[in-house]
Protein backbone atom coordinates (compact mmCIF):
# COMPACT_ATOMS: atom_id res chain seq x y z
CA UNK A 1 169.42 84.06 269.68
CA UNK A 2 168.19 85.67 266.45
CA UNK A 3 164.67 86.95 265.54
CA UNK A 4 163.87 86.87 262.19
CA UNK A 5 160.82 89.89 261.31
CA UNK A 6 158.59 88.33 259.15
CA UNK A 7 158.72 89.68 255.66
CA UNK A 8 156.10 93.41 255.33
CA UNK A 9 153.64 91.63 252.99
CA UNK A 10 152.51 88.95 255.53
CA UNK A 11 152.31 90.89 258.52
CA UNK A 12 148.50 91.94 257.86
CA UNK A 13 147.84 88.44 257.90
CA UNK A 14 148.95 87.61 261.42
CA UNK A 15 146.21 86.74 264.20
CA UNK A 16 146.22 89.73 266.60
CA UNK A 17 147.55 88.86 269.91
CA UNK A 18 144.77 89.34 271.73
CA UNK A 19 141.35 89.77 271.76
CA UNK A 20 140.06 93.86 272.91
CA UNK A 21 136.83 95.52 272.98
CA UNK A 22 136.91 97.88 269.98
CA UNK A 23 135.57 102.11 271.57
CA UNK A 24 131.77 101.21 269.99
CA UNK A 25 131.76 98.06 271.73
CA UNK A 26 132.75 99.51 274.82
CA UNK A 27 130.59 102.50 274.75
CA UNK A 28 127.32 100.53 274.24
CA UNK A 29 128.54 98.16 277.17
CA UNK A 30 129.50 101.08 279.65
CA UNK A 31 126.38 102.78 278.89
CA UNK A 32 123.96 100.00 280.26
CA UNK A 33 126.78 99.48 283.25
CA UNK A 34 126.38 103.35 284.22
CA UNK A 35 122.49 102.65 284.12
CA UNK A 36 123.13 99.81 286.45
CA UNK A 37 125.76 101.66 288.76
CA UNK A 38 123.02 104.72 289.13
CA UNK A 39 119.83 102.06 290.17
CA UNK A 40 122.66 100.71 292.80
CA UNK A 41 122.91 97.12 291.34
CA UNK A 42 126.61 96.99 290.21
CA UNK A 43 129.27 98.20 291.93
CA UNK A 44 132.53 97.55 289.70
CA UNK A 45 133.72 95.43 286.84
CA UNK A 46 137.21 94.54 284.91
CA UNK A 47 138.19 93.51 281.82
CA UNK A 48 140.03 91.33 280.48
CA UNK A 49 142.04 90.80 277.44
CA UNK A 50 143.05 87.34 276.70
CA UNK A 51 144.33 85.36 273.19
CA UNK A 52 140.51 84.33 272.08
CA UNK A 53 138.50 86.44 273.98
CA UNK A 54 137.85 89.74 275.22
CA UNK A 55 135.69 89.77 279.00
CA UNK A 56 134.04 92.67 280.16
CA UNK A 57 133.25 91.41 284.00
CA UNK A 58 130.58 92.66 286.23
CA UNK A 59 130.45 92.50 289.84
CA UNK A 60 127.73 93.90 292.87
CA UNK A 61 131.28 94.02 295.04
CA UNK A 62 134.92 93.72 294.76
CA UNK A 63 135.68 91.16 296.29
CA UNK A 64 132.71 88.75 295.35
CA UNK A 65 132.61 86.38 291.63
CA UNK A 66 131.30 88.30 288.60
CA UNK A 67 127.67 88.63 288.42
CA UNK A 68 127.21 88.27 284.81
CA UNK A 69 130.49 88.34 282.09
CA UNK A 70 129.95 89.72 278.60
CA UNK A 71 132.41 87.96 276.26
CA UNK A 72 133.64 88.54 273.06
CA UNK A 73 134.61 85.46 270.82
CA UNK A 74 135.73 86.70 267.56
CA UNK A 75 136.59 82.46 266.57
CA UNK A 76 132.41 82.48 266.75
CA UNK A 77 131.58 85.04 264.50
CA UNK A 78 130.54 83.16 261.80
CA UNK A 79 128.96 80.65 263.92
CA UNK A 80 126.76 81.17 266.76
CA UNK A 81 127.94 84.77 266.94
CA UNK A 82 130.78 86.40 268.92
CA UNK A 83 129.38 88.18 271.53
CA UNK A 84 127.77 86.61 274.73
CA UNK A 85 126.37 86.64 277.78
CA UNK A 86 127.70 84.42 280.83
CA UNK A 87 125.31 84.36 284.16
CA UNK A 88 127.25 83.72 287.36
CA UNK A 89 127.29 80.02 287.13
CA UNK A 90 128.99 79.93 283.54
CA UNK A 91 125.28 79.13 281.88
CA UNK A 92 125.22 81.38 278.46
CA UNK A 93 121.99 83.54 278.58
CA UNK A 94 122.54 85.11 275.41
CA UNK A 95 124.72 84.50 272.19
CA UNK A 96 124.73 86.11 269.26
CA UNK A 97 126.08 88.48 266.31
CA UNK A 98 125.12 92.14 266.95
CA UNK A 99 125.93 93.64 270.82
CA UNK A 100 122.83 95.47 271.58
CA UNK A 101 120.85 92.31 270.72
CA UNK A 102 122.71 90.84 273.38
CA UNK A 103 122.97 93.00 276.32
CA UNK A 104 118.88 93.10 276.19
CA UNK A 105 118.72 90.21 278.25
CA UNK A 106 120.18 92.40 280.95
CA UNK A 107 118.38 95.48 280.22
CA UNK A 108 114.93 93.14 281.11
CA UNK A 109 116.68 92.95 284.63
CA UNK A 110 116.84 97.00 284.50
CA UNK A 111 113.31 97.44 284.45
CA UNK A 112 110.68 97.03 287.47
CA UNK A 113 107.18 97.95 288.48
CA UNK A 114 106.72 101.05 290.48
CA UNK A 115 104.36 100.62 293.24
């Protein structure tokens, strides 16, 4: 079986073959999760790394479905944005182009009156 290399001037123009968090990404993402973890709401998450998208999965306890799922779609970018939002029952709470925008709809969740 031979493997021919393609030739060194297309192989910037290959697709990656997958889809990762880039370190910002994760940071901003990890910081609302420790927030989270410390008012005892989420317990673990995992993430996946797939050919179109890049899941950052959020769960109250091992064993259980993900609570919420923030994806990242870079085929949407220059659509409805890439990043997103998934509740538990696959409804899309939030979509759009800049992370932080995004992961507000959680924060809201983070925040409660103080009798």
């Amino acid at each position: 079986m031979n493997y021919q290399v393609p030739p060194q001037s297309n192989l910037h123009q290959l697709p990656p073959q997958q889809v990762a968090f880039h370190r910002t990404e994760l940071s901003v993402i990890l910081s609302l999760y420790g927030r989270f973890v410390a008012a005892g709401e989420w317990r673990d998450y995992g993430i996946s790394c797939l050919r179109e998208v890049a899941v950052f999965s959020v769960f109250r306890r091992t064993a259980e479905n993900p609570l919420y799922r923030i994806e990242k779609r870079p085929r949407l970018r220059d659509k409805q944005g890439m990043y997103a939002v998934v509740g538990m029952d696959g409804q899309i709470m939030r979509r759009g182009h800049d992370l932080r925008t995004v992961l507000r709809v959680l924060e809201r969740k983070l925040i409660r009156a103080v009798e």
